[in-house]
Protein backbone atom coordinates (compact mmCIF):
# COMPACT_ATOMS: atom_id res chain seq x y z
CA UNK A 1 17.26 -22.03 -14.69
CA UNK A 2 19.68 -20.69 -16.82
CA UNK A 3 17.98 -17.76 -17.81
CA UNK A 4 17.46 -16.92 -14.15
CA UNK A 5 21.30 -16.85 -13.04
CA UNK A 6 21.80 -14.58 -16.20
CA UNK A 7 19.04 -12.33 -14.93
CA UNK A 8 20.40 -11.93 -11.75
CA UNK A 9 23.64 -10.86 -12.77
CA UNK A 10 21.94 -8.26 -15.42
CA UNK A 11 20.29 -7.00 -11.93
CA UNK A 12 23.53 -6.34 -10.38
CA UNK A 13 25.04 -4.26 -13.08
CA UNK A 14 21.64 -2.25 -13.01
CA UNK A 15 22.13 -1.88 -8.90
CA UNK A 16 25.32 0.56 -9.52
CA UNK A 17 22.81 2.98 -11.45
CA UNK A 18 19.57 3.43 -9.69
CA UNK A 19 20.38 7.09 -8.36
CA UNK A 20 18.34 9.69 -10.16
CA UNK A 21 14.71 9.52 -8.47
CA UNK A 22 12.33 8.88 -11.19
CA UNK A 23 9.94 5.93 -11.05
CA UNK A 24 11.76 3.55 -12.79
CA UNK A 25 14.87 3.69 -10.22
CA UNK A 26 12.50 3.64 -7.54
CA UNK A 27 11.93 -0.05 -8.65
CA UNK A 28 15.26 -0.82 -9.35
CA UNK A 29 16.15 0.22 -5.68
CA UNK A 30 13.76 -2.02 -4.55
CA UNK A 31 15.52 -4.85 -6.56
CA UNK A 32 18.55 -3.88 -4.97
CA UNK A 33 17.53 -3.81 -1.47
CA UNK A 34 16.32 -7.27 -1.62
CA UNK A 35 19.47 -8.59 -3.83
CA UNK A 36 21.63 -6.50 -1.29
CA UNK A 37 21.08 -9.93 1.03
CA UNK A 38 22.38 -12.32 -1.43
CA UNK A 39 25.57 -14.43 -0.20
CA UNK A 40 28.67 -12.08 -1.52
CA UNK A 41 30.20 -14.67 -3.71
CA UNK A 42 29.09 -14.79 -7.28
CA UNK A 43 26.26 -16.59 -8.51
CA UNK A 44 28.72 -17.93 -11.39
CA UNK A 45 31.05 -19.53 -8.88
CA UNK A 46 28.32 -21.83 -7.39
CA UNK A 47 24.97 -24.08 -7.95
CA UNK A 48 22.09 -21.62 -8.02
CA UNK A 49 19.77 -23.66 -5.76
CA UNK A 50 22.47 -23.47 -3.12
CA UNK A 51 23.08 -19.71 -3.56
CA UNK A 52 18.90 -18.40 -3.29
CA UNK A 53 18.84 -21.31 -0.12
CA UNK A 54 21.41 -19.21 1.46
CA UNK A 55 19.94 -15.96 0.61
CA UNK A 56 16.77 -16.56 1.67
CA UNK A 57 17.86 -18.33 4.79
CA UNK A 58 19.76 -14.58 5.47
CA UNK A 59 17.04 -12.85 4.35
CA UNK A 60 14.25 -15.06 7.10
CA UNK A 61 16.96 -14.37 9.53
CA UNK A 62 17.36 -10.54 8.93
CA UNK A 63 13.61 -10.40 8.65
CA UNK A 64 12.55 -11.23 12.21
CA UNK A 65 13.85 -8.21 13.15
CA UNK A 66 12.27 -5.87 10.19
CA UNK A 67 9.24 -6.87 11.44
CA UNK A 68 9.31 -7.18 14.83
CA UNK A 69 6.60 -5.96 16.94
CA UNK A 70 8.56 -5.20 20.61
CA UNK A 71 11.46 -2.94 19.85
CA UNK A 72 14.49 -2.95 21.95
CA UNK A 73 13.97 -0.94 24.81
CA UNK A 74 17.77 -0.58 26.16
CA UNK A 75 18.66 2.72 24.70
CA UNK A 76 22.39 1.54 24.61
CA UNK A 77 21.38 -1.23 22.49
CA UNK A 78 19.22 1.45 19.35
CA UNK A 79 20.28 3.71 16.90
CA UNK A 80 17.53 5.88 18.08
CA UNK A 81 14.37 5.93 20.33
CA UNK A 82 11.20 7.65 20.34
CA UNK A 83 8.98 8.93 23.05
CA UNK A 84 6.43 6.42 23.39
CA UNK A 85 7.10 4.66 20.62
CA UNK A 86 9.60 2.07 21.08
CA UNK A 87 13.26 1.90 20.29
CA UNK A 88 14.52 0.48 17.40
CA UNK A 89 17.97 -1.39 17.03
CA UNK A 90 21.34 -0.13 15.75
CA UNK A 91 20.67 -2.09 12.73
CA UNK A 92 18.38 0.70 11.45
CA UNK A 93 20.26 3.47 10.04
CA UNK A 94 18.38 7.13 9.57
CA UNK A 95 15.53 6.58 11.06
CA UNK A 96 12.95 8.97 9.54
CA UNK A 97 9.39 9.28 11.35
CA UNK A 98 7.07 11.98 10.87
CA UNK A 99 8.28 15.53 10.37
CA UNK A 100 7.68 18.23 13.87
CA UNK A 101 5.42 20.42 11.08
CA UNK A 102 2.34 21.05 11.88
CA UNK A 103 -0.60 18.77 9.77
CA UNK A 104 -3.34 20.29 7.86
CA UNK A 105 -7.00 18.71 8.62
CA UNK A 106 -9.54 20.23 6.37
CA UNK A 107 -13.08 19.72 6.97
CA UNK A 108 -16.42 19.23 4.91
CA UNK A 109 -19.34 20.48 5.78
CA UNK A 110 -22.65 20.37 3.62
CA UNK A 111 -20.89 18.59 1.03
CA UNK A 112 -17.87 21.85 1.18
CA UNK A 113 -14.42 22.20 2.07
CA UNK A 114 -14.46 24.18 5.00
CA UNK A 115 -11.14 26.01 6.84
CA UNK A 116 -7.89 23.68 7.41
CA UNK A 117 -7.34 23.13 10.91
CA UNK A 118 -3.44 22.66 12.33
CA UNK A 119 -3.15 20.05 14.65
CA UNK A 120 0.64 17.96 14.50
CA UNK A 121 1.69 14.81 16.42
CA UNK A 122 1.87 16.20 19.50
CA UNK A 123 -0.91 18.43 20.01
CA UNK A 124 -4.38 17.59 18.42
CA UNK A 125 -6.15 20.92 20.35
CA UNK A 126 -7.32 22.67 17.81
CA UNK A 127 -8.94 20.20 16.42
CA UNK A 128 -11.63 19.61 19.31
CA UNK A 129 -14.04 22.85 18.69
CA UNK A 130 -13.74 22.51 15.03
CA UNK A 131 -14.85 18.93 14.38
CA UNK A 132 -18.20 18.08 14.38
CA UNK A 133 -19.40 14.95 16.20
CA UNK A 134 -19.95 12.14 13.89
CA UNK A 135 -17.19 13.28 11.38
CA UNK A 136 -15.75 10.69 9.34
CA UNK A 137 -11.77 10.74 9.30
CA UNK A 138 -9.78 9.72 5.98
CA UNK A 139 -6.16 9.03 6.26
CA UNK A 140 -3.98 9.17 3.41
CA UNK A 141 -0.54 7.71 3.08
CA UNK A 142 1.97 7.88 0.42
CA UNK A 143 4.41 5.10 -0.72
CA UNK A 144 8.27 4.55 -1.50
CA UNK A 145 9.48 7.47 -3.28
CA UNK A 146 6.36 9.77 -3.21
CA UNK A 147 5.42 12.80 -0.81
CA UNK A 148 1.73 14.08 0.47
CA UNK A 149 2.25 16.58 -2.57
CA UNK A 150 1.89 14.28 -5.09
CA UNK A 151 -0.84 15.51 -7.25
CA UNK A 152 -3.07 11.68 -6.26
CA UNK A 153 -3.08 12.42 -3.20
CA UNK A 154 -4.08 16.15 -3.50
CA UNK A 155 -6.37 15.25 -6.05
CA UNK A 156 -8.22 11.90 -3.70
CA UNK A 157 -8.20 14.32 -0.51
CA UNK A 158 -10.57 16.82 -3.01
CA UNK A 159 -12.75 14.13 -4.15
CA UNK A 160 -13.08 12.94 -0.49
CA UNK A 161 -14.14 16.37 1.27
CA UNK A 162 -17.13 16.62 -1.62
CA UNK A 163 -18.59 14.43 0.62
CA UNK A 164 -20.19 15.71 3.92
CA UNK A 165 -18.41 16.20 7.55
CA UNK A 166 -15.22 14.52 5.75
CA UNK A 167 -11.53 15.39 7.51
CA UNK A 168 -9.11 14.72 5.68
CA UNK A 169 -5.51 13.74 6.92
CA UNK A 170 -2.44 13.52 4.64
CA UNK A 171 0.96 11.49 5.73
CA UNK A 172 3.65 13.24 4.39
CA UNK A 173 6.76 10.87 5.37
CA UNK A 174 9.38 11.59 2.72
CA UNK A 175 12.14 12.15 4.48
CA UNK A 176 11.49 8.25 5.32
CA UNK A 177 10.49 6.95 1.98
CA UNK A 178 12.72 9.01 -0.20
CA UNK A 179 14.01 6.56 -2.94
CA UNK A 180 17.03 7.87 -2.03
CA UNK A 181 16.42 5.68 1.27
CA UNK A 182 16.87 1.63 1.10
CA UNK A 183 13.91 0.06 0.86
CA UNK A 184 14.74 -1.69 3.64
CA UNK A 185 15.29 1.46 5.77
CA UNK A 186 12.18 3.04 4.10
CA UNK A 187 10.02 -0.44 5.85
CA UNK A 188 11.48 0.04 8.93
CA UNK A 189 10.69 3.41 8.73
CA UNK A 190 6.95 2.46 8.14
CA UNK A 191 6.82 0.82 11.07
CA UNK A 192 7.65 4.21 13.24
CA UNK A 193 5.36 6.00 11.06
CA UNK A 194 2.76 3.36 11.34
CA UNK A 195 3.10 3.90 14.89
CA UNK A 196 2.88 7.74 15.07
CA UNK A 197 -0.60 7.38 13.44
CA UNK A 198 -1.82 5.24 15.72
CA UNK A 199 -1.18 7.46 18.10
CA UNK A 200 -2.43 10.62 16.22
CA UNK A 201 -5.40 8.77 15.52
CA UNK A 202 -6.28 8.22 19.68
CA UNK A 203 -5.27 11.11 20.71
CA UNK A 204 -8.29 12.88 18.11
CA UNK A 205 -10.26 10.02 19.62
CA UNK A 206 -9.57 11.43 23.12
CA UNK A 207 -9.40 15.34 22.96
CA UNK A 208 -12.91 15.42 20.56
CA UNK A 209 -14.95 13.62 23.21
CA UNK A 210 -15.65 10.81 20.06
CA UNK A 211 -16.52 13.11 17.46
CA UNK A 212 -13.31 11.23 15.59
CA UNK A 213 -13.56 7.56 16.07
CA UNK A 214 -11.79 4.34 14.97
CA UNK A 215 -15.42 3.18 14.07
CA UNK A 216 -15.65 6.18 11.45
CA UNK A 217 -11.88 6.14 10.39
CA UNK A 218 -10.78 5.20 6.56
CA UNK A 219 -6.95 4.68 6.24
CA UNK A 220 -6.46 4.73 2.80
CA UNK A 221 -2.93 3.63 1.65
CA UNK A 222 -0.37 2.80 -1.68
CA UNK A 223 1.95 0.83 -2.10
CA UNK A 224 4.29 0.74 1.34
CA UNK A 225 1.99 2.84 2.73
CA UNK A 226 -0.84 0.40 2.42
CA UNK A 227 1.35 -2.11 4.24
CA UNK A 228 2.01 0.33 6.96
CA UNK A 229 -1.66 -0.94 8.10
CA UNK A 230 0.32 -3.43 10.29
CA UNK A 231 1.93 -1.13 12.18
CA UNK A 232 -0.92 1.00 12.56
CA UNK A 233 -3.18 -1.79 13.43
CA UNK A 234 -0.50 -3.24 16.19
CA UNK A 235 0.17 0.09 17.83
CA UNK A 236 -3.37 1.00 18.07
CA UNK A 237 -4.89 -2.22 19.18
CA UNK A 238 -2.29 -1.69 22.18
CA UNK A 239 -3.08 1.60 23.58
CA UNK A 240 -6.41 1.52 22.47
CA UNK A 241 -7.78 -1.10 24.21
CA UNK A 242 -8.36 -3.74 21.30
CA UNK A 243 -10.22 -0.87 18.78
CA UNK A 244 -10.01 -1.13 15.29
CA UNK A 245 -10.90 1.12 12.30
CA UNK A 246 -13.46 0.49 10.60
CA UNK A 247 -11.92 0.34 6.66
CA UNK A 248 -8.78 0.27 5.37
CA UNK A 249 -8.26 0.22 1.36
CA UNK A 250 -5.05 -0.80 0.27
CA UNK A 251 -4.20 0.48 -2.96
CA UNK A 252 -1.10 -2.15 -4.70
CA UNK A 253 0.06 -3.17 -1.80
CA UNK A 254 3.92 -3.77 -1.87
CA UNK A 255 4.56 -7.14 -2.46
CA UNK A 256 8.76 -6.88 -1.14
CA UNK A 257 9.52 -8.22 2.31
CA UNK A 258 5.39 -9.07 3.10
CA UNK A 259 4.23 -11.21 1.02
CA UNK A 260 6.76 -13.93 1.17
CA UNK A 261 6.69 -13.38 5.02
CA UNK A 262 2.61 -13.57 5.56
CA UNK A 263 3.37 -10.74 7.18
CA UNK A 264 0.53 -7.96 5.21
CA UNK A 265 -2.63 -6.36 5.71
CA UNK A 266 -5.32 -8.74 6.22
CA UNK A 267 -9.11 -8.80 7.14
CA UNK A 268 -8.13 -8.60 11.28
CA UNK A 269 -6.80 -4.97 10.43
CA UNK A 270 -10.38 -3.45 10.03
CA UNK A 271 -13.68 -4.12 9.62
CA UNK A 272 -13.77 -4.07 6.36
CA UNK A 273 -10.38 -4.17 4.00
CA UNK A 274 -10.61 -3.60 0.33
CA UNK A 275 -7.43 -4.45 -1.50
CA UNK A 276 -6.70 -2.97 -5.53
CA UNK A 277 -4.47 -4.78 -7.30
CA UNK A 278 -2.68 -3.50 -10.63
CA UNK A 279 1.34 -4.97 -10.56
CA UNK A 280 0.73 -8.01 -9.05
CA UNK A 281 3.92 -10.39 -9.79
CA UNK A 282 6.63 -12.32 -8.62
CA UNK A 283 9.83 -10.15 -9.78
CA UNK A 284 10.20 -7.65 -7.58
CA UNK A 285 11.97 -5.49 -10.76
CA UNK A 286 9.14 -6.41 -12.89
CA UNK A 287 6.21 -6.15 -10.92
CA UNK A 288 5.37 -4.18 -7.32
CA UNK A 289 2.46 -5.17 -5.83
CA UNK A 290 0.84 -8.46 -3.92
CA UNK A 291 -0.17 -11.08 -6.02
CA UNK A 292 -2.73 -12.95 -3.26
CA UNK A 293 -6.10 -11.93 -2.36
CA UNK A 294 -5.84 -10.57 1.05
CA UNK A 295 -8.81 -8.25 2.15
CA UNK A 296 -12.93 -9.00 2.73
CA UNK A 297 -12.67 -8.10 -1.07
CA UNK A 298 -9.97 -7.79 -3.64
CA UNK A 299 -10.09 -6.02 -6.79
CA UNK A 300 -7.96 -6.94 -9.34
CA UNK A 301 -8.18 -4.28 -12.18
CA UNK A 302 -7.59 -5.56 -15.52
CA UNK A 303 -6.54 -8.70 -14.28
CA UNK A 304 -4.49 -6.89 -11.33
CA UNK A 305 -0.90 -7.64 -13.52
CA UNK A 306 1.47 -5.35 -14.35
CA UNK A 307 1.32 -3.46 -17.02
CA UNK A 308 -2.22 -2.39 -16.99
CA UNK A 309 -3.60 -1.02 -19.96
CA UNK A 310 -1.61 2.34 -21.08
CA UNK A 311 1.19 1.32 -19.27
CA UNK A 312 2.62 -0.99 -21.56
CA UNK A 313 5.34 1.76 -23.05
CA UNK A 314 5.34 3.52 -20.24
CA UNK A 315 9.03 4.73 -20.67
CA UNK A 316 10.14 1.27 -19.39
CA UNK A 317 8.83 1.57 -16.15
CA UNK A 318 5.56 -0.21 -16.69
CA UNK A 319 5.39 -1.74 -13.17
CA UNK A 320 5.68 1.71 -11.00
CA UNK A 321 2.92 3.06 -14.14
CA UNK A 322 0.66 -0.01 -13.07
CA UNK A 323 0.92 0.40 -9.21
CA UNK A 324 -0.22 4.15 -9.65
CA UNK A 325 -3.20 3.37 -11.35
CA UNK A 326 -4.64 1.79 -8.41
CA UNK A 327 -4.89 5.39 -6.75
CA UNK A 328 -6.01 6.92 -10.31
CA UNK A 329 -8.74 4.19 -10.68
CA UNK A 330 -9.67 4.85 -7.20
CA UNK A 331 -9.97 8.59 -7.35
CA UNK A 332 -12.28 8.03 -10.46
CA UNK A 333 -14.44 5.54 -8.35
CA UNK A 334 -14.72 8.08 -5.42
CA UNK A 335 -15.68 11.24 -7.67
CA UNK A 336 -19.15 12.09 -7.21
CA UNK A 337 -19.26 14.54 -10.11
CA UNK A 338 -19.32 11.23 -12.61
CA UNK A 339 -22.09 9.02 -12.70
CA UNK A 340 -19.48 6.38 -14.16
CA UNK A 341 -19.17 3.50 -11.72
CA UNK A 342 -16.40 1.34 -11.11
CA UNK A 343 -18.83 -2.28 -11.65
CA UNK A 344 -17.03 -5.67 -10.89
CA UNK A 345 -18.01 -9.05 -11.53
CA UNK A 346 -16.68 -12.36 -9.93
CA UNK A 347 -15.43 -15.79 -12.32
CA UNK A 348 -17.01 -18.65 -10.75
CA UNK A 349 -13.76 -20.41 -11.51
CA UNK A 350 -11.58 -17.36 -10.26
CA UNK A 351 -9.45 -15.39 -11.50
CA UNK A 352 -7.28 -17.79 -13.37
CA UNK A 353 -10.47 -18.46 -15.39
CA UNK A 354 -10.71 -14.85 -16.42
CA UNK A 355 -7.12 -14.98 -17.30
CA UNK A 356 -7.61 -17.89 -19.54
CA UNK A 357 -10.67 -16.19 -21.60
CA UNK A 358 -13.55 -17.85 -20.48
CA UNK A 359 -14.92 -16.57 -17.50
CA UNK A 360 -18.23 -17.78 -16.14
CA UNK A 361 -19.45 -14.91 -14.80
CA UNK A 362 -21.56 -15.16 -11.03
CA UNK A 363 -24.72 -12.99 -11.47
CA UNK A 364 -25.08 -12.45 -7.67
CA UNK A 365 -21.96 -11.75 -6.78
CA UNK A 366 -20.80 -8.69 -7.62
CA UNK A 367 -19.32 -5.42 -6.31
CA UNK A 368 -18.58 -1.74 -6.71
CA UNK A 369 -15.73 0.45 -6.05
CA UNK A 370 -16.71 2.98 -3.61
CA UNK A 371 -15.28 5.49 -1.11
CA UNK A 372 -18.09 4.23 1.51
CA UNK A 373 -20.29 2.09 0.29
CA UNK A 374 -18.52 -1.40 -0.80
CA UNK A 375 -18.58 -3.19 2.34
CA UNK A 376 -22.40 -2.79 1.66
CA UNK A 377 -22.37 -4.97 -1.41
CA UNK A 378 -23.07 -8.53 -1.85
CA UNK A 379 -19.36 -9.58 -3.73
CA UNK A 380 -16.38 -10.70 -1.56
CA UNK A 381 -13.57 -12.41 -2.84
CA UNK A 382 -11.61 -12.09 -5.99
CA UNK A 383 -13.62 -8.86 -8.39
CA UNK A 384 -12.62 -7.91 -11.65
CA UNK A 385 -12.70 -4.71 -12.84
CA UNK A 386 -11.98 -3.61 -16.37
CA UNK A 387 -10.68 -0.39 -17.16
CA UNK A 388 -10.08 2.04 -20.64
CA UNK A 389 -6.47 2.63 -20.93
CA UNK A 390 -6.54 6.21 -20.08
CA UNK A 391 -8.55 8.75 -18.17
CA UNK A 392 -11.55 8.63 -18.34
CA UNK A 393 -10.82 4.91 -16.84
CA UNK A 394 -14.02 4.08 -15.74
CA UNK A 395 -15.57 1.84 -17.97
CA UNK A 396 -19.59 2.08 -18.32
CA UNK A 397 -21.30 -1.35 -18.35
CA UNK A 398 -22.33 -3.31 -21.84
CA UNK A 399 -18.74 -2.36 -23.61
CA UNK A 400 -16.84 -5.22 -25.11
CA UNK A 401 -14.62 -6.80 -22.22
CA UNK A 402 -11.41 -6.31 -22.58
CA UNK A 403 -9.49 -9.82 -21.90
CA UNK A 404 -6.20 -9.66 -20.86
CA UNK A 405 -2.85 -10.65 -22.50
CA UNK A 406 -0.90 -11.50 -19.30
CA UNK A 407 -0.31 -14.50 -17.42
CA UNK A 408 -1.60 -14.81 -14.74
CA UNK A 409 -0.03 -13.78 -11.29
CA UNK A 410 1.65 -16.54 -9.28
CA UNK A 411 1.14 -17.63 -5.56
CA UNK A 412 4.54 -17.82 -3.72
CA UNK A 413 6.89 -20.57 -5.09
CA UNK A 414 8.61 -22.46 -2.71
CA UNK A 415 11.41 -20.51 -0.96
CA UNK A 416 14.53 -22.21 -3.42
CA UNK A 417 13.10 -21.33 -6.82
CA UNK A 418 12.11 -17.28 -5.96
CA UNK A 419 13.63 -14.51 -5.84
């Protein structure tokens, strides 16, 4: 464990750095927020096992209240409460939900983008003559560091409203997921956010007499954003009355403070949850994303390890490169102007089998990525996908597989040996 106690201590020269806002730093931060709850005397100075048992016993204890689902509701006792929401404790510092702006919701009709309509939080009206009943409702959510203007997100809401009666809704919570922010902060920011959806989402429900509903609603999320599902799904199970959406895909869902936990987005979210894994891991500096199967069906592209094909000199920051491409893949597999299709296929001995080389391949198994047709196919489970290494990613069927060079990603180790 050598190596691992001289690795740590490389990590917290790198933690007095990560400032300017590029991908790379956005990892490092995330590094640092989790090595921010180490014990505060050097690693050097004492056994290692005893140093990540404390850390991790600080970091369980500091974690029930990340993640817990009844705020305080004593407003002497939070740093800040919101209307209907919940309050959340003084522990959380610059609490960020979503901006007072107004939202755009562009609609499809006949397979074209029709006029925006500007609803925001607080007042969905103008979105009750202009919706047609039977509309299906996309939500799109950013991660840690990014913004609704980020040209994947602008790009997927395009692809989406090609399709017909299509709205289109796009988070925009940067001011709460600015790398800038602790990661920490920027999860308990999710959780507000996750929230204020919820509540968008029923108040459409209410004001358009059905003609949005959970049943045809598609949250669609990367990163931190696809984890946000949790609070979405808590909040709106609670005023709603038990409803649930009926698909979430989770594009590299952030592995930091949720996996470790059990605390992610699962199959009781929706009724149907397709997870896309590209930086699966267990270094949170060295990969991003989940490494566990988690939804009805889980893709893992390439493998689902960090760094995907093209990534590999990614200007060092091969892990943020990888998580991305689970939204570029995804856009590809969601453009109806290609006739390209995103195929998988399933190992009969999983995907550690595939890994190795040698994958025995189930015939009748098998799945597609789509934007609304997956949960029709037959394959469930752990899919493989396999990609080109740049755009055009899509790979059409009877090419030489590409095997991968990575090991394969790691369940959880026991509390002691991760970090």
């Amino acid at each position: 464990m050598q190596w691992l106690r001289f690795l740590l201590l490389g990590l917290v020269s790198r933690c007095s750095f990560a400032t300017e806002q590029d991908e790379q730093d956005i990892m490092t931060n995330i590094a640092c927020s989790v090595y921010d709850f180490k014990l505060r005397k050097p690693f050097i100075d004492v056994p290692l096992s005893a140093t990540l048992k404390g850390y991790y016993q600080k970091l369980l204890d500091r974690a029930k209240g990340i993640f817990s689902h009844e705020p305080k509701k004593n407003k002497k006792d939070c740093e800040k409460c919101v209307d209907g929401l919940g309050c959340w404790t003084c522990q959380t510092f610059g609490l960020e939900g979503l901006p007072a702006d107004e939202l755009e919701l562009p609609v499809s009709r006949n397979n074209l983008e029709g006029p925006s309509i500007r609803i925001s939080p607080d007042n969905v009206d103008r979105a009750v003559e202009s919706v047609e009943n039977g509309t299906f409702l996309n939500i799109i959510v950013h991660g840690y560091g990014g913004s609704a203007k980020q040209e994947w997100i602008t790009t997927l809401k395009d692809k989406i409203l090609q399709y017909d009666k299509r709205a289109v809704i796009t988070i925009d919570w940067q001011d709460g997921a600015d790398s800038k922010v602790n990661y920490m902060q920027a999860v308990r920011n999710s959780q507000l956010i996750g929230r204020q959806i919820a509540s968008l989402l029923y108040q459409l429900m209410n004001r358009t007499s059905g003609a949005i509903h959970s049943k045809r609603t598609h949250l669609i999320g990367l990163g931190l954003g696809a984890q946000m599902a949790i609070f979405f799904w808590d909040y709106f199970r609670l005023i709603s009355d038990n409803y649930v959406i009926s698909k979430i895909t989770a594009l590299d869902p952030s592995k930091a403070y949720f996996e470790d936990y059990r605390l992610h987005v699962n199959t009781s979210m929706a009724r149907f949850v397709e997870v896309i894994h590209t930086s699966a891991g267990r270094l949170p500096w060295l990969s991003y994303g989940m490494s566990n199967p988690v939804g009805h069906v889980d893709f893992y592209m390439n493998g689902g390890s960090s760094p995907q094909p093209g990534c590999e000199f990614a200007s060092s920051q091969g892990a943020a490169c990888s998580s991305l491409r689970a939204a570029l893949y995804y856009i590809e597999a969601v453009d109806r102007s290609t006739n390209c299709t995103f195929d998988s296929f399933a190992c009969i001995g999983g995907l550690n089998q595939y890994l190795a080389g040698n994958c025995d391949e189930d015939p009748d198994y098998d799945s597609t990525i789509t934007l609304d047709r997956t949960q029709k196919s037959i394959g469930r489970g752990v899919q493989i996908v396999e990609t080109n290494d740049r755009s055009p990613f899509c790979k059409p069927q009877g090419l030489p597989p590409v095997r991968p060079t990575t090991s394969p990603p790691t369940s959880p180790a026991p509390m002691k040996d991760q970090l």
